[in-house]
PDB file of N, CA and C in Angstrom:
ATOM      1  N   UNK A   1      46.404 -55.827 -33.702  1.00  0.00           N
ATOM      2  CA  UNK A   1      46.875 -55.134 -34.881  1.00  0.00           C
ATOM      3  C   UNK A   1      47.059 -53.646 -34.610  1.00  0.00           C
ATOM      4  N   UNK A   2      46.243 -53.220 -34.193  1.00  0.00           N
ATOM      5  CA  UNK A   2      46.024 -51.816 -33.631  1.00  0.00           C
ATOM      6  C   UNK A   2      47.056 -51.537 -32.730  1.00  0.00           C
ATOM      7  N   UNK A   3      47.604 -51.937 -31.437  1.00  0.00           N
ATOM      8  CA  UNK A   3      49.152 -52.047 -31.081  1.00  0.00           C
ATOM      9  C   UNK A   3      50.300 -51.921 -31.602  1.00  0.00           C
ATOM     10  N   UNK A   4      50.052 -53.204 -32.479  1.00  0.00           N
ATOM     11  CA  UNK A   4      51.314 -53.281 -33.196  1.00  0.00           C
ATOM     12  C   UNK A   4      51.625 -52.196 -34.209  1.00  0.00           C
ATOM     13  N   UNK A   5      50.587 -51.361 -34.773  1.00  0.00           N
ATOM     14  CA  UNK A   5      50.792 -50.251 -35.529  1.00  0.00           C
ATOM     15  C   UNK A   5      50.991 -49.000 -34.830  1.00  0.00           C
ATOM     16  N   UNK A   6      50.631 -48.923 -33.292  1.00  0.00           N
ATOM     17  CA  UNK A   6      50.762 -47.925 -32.979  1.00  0.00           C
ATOM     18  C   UNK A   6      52.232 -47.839 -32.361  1.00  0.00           C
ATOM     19  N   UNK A   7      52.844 -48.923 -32.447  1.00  0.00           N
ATOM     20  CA  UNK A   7      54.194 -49.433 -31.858  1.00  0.00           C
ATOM     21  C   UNK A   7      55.259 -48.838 -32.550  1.00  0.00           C
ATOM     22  N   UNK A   8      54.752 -49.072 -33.970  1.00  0.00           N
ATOM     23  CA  UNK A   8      55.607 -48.777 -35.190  1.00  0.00           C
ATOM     24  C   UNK A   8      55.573 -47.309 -35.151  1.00  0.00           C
ATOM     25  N   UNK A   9      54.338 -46.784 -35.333  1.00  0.00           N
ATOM     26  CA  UNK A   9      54.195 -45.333 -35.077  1.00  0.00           C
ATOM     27  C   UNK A   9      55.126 -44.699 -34.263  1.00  0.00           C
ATOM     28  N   UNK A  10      55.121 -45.022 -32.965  1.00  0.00           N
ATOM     29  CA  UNK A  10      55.844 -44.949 -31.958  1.00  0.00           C
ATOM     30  C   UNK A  10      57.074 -44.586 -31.931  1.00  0.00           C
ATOM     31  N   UNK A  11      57.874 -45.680 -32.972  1.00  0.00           N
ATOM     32  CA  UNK A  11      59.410 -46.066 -32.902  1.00  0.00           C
ATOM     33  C   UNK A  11      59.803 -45.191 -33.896  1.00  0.00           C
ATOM     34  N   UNK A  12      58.954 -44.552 -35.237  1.00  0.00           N
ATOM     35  CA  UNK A  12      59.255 -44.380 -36.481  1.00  0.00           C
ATOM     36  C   UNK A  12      59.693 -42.846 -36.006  1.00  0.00           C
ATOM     37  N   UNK A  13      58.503 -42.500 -35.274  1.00  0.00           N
ATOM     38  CA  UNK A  13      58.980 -41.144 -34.631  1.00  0.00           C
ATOM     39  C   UNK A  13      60.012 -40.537 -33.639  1.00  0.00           C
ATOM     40  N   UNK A  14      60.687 -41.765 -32.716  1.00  0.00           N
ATOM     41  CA  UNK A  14      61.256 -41.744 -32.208  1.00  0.00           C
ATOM     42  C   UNK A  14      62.387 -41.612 -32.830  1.00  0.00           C
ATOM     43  N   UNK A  15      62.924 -42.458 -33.744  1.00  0.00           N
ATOM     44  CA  UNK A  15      63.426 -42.428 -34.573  1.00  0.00           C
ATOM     45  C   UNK A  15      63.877 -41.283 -35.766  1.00  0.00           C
ATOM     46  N   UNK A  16      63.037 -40.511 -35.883  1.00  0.00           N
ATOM     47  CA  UNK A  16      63.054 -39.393 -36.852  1.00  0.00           C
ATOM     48  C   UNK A  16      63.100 -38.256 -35.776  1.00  0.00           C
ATOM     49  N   UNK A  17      62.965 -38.232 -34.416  1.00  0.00           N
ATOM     50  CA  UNK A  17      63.538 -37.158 -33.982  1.00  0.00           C
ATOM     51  C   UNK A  17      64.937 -37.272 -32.897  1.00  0.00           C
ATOM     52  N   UNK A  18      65.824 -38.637 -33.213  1.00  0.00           N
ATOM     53  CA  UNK A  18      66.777 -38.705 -32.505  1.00  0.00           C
ATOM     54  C   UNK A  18      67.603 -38.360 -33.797  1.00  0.00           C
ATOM     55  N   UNK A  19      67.456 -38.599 -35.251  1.00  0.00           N
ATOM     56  CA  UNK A  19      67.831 -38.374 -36.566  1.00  0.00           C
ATOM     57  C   UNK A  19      68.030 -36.502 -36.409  1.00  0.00           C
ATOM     58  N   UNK A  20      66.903 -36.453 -35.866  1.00  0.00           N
ATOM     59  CA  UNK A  20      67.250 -34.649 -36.279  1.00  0.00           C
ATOM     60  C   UNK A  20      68.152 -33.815 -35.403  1.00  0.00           C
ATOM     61  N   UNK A  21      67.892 -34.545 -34.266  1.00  0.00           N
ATOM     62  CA  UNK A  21      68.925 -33.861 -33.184  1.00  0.00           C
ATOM     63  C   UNK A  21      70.151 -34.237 -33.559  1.00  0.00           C
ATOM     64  N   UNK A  22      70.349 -35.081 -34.520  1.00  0.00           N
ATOM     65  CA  UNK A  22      71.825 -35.440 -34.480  1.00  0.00           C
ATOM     66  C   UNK A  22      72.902 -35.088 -35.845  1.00  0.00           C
ATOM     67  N   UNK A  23      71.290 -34.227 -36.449  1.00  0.00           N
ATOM     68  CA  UNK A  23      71.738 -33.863 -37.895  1.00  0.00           C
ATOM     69  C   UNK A  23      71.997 -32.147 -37.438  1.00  0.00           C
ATOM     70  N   UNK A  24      71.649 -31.678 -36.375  1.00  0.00           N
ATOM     71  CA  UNK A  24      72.050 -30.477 -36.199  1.00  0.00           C
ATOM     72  C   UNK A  24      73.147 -29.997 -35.808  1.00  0.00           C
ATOM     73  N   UNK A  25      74.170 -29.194 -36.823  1.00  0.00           N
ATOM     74  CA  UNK A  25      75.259 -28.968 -36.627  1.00  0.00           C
ATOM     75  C   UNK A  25      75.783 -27.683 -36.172  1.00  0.00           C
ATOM     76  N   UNK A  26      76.614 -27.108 -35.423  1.00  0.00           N
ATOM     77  CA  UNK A  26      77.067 -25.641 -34.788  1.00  0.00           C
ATOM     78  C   UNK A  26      78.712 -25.597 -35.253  1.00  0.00           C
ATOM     79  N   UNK A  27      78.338 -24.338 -36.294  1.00  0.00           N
ATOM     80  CA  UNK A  27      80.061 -24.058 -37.006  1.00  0.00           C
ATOM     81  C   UNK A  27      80.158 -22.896 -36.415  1.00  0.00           C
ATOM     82  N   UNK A  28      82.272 -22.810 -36.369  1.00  0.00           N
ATOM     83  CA  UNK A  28      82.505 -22.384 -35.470  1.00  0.00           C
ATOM     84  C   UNK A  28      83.684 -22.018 -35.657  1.00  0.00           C
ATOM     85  N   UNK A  29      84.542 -21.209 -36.320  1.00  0.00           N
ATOM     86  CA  UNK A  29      85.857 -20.958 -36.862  1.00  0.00           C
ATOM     87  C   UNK A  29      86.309 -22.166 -37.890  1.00  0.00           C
ATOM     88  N   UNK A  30      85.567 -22.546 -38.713  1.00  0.00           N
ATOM     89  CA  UNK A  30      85.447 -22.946 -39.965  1.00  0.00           C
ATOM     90  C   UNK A  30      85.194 -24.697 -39.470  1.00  0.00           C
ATOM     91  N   UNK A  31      85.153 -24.747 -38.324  1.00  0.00           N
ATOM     92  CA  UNK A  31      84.908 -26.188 -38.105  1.00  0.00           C
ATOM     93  C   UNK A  31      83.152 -26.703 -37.506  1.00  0.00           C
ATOM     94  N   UNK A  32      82.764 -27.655 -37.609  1.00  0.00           N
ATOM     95  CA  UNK A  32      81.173 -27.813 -37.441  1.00  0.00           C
ATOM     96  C   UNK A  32      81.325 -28.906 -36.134  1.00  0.00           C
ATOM     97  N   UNK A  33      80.300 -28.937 -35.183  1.00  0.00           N
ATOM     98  CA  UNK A  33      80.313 -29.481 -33.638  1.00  0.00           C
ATOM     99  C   UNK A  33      78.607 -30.487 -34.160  1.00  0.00           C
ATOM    100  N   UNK A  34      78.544 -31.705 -33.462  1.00  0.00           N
ATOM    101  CA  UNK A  34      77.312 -31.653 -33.529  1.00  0.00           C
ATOM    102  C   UNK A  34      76.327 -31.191 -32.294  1.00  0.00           C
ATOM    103  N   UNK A  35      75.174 -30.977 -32.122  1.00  0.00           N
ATOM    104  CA  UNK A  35      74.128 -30.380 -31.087  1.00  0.00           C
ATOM    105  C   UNK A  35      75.131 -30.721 -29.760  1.00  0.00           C
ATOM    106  N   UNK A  36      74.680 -32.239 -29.626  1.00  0.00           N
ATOM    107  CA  UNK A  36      74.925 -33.096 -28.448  1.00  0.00           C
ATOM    108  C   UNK A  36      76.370 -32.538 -28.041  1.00  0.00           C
ATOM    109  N   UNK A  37      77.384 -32.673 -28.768  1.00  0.00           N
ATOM    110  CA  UNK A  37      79.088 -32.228 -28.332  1.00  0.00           C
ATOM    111  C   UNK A  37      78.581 -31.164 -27.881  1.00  0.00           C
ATOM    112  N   UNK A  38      78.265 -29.524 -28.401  1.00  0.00           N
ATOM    113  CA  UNK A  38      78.296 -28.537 -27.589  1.00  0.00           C
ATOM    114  C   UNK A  38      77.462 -28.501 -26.525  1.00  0.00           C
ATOM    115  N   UNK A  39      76.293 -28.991 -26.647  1.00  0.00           N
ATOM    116  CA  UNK A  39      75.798 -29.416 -25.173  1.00  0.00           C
ATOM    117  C   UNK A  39      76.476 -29.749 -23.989  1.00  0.00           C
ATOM    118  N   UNK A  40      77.397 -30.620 -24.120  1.00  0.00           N
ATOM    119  CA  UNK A  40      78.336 -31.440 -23.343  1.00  0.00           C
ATOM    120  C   UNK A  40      79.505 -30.102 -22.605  1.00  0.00           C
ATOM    121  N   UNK A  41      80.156 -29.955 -24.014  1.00  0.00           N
ATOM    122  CA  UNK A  41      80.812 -28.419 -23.887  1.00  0.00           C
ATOM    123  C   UNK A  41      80.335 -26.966 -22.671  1.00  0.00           C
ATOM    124  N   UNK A  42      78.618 -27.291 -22.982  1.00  0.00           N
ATOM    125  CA  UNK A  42      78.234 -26.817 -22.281  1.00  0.00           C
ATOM    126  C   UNK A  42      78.146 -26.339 -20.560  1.00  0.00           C
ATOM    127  N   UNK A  43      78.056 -27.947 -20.307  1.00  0.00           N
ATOM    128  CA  UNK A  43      77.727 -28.311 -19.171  1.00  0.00           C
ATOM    129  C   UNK A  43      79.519 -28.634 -18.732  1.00  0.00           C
ATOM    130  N   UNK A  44      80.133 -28.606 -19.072  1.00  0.00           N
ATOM    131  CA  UNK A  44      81.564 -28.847 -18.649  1.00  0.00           C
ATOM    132  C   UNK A  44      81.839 -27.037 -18.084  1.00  0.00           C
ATOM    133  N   UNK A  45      81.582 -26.298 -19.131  1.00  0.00           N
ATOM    134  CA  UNK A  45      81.949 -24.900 -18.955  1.00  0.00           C
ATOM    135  C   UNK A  45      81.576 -24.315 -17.337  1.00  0.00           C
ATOM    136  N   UNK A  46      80.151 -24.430 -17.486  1.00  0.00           N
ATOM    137  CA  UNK A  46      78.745 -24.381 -16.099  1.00  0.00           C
ATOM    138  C   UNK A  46      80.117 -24.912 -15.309  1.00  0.00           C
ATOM    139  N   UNK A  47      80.515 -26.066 -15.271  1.00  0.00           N
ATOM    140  CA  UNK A  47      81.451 -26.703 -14.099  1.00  0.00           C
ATOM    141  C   UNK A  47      82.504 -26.379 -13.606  1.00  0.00           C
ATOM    142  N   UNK A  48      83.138 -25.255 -14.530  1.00  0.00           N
ATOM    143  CA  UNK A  48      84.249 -25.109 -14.638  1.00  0.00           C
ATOM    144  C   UNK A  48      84.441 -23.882 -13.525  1.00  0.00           C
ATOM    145  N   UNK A  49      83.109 -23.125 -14.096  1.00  0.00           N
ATOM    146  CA  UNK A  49      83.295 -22.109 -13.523  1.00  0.00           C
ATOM    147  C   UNK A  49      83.338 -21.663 -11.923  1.00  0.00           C
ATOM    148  N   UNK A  50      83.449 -20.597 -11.539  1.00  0.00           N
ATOM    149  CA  UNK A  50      83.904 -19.901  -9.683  1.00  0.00           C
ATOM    150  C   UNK A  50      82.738 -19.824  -9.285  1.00  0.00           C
ATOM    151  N   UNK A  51      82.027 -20.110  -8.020  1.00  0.00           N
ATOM    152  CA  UNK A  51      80.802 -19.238  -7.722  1.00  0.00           C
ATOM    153  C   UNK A  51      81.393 -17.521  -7.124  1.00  0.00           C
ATOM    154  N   UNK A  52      80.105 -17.168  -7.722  1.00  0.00           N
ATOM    155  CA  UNK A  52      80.074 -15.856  -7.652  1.00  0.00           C
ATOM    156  C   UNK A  52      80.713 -14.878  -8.602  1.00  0.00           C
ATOM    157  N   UNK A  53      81.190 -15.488  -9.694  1.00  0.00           N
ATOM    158  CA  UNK A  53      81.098 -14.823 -11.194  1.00  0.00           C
ATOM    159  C   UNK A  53      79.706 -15.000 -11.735  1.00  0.00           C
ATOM    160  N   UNK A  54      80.010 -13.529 -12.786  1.00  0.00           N
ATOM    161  CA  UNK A  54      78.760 -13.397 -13.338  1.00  0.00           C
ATOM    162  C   UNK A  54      78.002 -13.893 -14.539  1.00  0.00           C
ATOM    163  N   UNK A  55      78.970 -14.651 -14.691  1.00  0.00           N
ATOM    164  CA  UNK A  55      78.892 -15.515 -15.930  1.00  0.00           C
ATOM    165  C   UNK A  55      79.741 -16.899 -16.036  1.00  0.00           C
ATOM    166  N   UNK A  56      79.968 -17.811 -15.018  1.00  0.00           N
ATOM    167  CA  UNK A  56      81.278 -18.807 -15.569  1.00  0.00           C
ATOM    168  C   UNK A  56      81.332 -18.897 -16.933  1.00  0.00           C
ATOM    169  N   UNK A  57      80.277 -18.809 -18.070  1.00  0.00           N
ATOM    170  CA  UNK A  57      81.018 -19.554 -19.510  1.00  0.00           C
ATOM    171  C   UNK A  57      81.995 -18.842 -19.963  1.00  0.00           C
ATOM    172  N   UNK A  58      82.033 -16.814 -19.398  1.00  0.00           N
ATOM    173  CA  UNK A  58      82.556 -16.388 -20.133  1.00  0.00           C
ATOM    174  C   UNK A  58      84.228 -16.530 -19.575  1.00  0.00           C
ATOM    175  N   UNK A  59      84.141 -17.084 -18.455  1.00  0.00           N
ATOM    176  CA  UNK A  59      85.586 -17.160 -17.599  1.00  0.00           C
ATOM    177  C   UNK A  59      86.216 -18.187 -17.734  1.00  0.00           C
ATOM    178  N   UNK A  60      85.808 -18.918 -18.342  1.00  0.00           N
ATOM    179  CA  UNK A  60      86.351 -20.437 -18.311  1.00  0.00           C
ATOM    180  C   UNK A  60      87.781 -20.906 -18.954  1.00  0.00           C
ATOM    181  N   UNK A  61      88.915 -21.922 -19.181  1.00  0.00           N
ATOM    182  CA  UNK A  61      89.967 -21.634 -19.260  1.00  0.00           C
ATOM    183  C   UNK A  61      90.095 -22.601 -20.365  1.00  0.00           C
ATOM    184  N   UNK A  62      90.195 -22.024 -21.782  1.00  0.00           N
ATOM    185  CA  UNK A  62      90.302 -23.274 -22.739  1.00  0.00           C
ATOM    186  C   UNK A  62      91.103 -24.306 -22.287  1.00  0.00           C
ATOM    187  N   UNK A  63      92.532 -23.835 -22.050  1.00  0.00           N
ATOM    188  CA  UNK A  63      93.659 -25.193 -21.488  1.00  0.00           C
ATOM    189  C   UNK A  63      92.633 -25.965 -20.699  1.00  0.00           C
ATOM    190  N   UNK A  64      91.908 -25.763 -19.768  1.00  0.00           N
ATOM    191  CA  UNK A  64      91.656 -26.605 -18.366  1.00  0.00           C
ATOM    192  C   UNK A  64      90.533 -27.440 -19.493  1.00  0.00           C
ATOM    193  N   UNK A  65      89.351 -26.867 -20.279  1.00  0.00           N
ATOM    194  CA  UNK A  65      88.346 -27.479 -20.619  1.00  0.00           C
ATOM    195  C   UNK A  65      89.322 -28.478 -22.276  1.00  0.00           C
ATOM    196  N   UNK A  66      90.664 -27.876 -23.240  1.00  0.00           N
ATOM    197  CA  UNK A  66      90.691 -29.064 -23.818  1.00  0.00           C
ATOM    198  C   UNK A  66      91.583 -30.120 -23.121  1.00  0.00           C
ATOM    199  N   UNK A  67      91.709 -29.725 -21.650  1.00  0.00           N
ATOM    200  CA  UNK A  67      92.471 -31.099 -21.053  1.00  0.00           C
ATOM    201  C   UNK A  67      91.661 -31.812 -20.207  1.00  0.00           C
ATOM    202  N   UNK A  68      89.861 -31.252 -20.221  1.00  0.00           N
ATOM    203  CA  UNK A  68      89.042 -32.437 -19.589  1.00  0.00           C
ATOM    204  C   UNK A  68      88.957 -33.799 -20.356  1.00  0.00           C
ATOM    205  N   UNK A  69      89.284 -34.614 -19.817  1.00  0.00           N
ATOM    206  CA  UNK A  69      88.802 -35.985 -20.658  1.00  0.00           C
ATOM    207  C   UNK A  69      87.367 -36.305 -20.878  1.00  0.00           C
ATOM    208  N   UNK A  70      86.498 -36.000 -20.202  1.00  0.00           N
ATOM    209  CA  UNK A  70      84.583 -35.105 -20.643  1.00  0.00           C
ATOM    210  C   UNK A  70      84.398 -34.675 -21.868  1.00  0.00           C
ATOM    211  N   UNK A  71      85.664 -33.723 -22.339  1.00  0.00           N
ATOM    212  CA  UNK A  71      85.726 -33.097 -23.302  1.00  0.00           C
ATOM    213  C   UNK A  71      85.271 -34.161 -25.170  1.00  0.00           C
ATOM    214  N   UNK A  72      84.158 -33.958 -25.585  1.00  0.00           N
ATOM    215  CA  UNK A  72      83.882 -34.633 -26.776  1.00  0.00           C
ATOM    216  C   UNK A  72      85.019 -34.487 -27.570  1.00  0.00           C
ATOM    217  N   UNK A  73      85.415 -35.707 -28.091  1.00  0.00           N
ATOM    218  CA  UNK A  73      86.569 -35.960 -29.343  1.00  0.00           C
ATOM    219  C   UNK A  73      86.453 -34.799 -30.341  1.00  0.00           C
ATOM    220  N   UNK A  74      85.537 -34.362 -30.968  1.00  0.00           N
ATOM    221  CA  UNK A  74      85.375 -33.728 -31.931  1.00  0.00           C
ATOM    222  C   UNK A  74      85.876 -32.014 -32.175  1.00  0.00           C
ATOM    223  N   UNK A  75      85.680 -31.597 -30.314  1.00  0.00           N
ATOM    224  CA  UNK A  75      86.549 -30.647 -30.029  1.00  0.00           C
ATOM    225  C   UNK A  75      88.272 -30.391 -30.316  1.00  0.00           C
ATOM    226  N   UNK A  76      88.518 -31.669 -29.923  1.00  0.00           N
ATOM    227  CA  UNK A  76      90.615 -31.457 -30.277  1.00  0.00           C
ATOM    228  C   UNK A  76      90.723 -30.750 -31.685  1.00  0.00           C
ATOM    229  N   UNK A  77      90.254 -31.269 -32.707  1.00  0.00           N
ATOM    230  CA  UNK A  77      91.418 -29.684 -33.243  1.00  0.00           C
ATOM    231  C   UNK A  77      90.820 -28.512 -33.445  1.00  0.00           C
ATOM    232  N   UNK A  78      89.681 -27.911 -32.725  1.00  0.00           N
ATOM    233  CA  UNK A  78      89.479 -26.619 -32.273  1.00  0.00           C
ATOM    234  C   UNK A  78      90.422 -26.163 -31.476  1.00  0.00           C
ATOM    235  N   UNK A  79      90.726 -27.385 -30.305  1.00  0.00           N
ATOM    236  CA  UNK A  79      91.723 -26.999 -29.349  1.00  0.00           C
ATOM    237  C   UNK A  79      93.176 -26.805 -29.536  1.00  0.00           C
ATOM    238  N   UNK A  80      93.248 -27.477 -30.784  1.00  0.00           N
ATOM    239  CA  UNK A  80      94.879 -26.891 -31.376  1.00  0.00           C
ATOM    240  C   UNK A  80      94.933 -25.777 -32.291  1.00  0.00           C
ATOM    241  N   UNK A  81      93.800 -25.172 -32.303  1.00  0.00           N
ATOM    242  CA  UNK A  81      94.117 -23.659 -33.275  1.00  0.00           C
ATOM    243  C   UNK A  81      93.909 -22.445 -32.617  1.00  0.00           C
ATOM    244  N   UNK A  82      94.706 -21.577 -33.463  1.00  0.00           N
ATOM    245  CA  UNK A  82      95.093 -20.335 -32.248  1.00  0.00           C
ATOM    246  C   UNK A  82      93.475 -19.700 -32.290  1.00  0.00           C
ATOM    247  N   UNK A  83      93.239 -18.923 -30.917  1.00  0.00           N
ATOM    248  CA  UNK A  83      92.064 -18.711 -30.703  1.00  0.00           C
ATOM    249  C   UNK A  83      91.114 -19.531 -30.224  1.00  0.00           C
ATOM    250  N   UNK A  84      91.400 -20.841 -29.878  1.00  0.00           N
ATOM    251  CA  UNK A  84      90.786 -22.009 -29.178  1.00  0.00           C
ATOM    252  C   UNK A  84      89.555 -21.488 -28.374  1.00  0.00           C
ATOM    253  N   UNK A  85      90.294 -20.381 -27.271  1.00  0.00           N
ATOM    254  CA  UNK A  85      89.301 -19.796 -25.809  1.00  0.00           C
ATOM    255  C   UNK A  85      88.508 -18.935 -26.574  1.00  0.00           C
ATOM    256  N   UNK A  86      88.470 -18.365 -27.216  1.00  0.00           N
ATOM    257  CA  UNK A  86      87.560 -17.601 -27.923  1.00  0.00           C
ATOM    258  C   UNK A  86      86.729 -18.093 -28.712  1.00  0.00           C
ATOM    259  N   UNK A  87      86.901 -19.463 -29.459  1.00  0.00           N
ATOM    260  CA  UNK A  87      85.533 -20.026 -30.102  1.00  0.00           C
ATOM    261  C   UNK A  87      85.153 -20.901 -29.525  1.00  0.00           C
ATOM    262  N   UNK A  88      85.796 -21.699 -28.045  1.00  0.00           N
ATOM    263  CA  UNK A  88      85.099 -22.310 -26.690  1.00  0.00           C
ATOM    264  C   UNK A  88      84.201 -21.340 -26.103  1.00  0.00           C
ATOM    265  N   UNK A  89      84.780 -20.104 -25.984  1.00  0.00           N
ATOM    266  CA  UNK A  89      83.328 -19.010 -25.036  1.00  0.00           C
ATOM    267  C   UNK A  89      82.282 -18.789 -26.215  1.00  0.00           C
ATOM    268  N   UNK A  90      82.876 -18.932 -27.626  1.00  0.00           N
ATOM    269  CA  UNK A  90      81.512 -18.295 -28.068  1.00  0.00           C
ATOM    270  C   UNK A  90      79.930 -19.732 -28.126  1.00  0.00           C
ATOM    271  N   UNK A  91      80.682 -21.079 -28.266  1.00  0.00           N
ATOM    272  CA  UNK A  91      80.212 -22.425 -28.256  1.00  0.00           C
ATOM    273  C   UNK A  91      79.752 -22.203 -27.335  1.00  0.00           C
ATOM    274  N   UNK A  92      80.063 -21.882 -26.130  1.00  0.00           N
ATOM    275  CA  UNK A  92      79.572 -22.150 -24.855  1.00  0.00           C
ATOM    276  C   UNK A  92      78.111 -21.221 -24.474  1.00  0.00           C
ATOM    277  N   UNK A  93      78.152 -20.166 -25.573  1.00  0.00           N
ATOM    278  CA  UNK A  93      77.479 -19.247 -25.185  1.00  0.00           C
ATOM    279  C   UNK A  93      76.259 -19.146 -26.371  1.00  0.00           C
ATOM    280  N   UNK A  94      76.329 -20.732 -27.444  1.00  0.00           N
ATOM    281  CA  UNK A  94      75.166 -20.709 -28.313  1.00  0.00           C
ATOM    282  C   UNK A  94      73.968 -20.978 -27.421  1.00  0.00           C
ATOM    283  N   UNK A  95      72.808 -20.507 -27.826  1.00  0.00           N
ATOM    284  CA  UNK A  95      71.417 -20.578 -27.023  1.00  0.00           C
ATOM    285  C   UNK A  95      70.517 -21.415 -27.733  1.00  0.00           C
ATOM    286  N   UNK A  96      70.969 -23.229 -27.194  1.00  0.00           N
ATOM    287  CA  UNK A  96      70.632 -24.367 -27.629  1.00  0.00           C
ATOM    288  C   UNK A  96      69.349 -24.351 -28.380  1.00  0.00           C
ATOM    289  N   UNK A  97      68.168 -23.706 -27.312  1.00  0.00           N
ATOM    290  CA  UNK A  97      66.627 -24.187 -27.482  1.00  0.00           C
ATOM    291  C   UNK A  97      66.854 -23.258 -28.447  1.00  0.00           C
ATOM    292  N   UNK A  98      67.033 -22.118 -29.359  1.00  0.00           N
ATOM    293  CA  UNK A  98      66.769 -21.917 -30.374  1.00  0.00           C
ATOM    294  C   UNK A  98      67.576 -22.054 -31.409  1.00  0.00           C
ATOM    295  N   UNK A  99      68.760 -22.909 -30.944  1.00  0.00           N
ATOM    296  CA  UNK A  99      69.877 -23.555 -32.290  1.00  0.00           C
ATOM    297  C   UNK A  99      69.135 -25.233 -32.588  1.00  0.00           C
ATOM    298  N   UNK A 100      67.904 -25.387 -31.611  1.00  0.00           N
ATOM    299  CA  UNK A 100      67.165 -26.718 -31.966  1.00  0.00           C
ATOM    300  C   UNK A 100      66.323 -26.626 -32.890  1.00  0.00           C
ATOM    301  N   UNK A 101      66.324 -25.522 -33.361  1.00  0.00           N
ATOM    302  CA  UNK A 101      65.110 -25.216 -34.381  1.00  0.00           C
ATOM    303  C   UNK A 101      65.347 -24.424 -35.328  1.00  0.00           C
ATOM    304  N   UNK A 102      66.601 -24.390 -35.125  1.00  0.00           N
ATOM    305  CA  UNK A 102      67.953 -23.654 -36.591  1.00  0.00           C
ATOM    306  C   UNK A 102      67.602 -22.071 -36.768  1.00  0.00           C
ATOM    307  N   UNK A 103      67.208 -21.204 -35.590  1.00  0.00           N
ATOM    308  CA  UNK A 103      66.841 -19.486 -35.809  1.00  0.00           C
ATOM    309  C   UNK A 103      67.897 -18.999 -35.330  1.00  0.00           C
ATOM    310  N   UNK A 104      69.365 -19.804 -34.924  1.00  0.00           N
ATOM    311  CA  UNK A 104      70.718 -19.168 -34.615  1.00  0.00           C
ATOM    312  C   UNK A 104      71.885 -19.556 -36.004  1.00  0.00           C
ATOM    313  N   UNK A 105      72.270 -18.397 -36.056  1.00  0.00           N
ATOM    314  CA  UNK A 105      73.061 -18.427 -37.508  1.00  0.00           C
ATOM    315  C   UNK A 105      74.151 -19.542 -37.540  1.00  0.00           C
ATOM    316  N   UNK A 106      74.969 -19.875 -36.314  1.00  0.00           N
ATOM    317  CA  UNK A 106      75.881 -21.090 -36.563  1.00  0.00           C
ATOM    318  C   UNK A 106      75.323 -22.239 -36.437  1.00  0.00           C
ATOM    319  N   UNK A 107      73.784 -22.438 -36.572  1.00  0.00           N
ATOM    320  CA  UNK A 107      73.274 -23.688 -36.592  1.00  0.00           C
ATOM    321  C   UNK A 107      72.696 -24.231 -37.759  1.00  0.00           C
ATOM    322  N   UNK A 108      72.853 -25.446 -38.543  1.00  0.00           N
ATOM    323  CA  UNK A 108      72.624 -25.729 -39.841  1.00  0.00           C
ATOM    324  C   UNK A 108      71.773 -27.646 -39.296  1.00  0.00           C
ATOM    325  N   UNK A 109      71.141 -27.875 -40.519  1.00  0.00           N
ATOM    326  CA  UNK A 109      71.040 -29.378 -40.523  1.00  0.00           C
ATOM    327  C   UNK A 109      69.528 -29.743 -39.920  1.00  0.00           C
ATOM    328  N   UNK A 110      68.379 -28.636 -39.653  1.00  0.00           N
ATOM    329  CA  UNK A 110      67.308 -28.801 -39.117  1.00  0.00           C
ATOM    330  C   UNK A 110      66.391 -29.434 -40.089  1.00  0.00           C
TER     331      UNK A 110
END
């Protein structure tokens, strides 16, 4: 019995914190991303970039990143409005671990 409740325990929580990560949202020229997409965004940018710049996110080439197929669905019509590269560098440049706990202003849904 004692198992089986701690099982439940287990799952309930698991459960309530895959719920929250997925309720956290990042707006962004009037449109909202969830956590996980700019994450992704993230790590595409990191890829994109030259070694030996001092920053790849800030160099990165909207065209090249909305024609990765990597690229999360939810991005395309960011990528069709003017200013695309400019609210891709600023996405790229939210600082996750404290948009996980909603103390960054384009982060909502904690």
């Amino acid at each position: 019995m004692k198992t089986a409740l701690a099982t439940v325990a287990v799952l309930v929580l698991a459960l309530a914190l895959g719920w929250t990560s997925e309720a956290v949202r990042v707006e962004e020229n009037g449109l909202s991303f969830s956590l996980e997409a700019v994450e992704r965004l993230q790590e595409l940018a990191e890829g994109s970039g030259t070694a030996g710049q001092h920053s790849p996110r800030l160099r990165m080439s909207s065209a090249s990143l909305c024609d990765d197929p990597m690229l999360p669905q939810e991005f395309l019509p960011l990528c069709q409005q003017r200013g695309a590269s400019a609210s891709l560098s600023r996405l790229a440049m939210v600082p996750l671990d404290v948009c996980e706990i909603c103390a960054f202003a384009a982060c909502t849904g904690c």
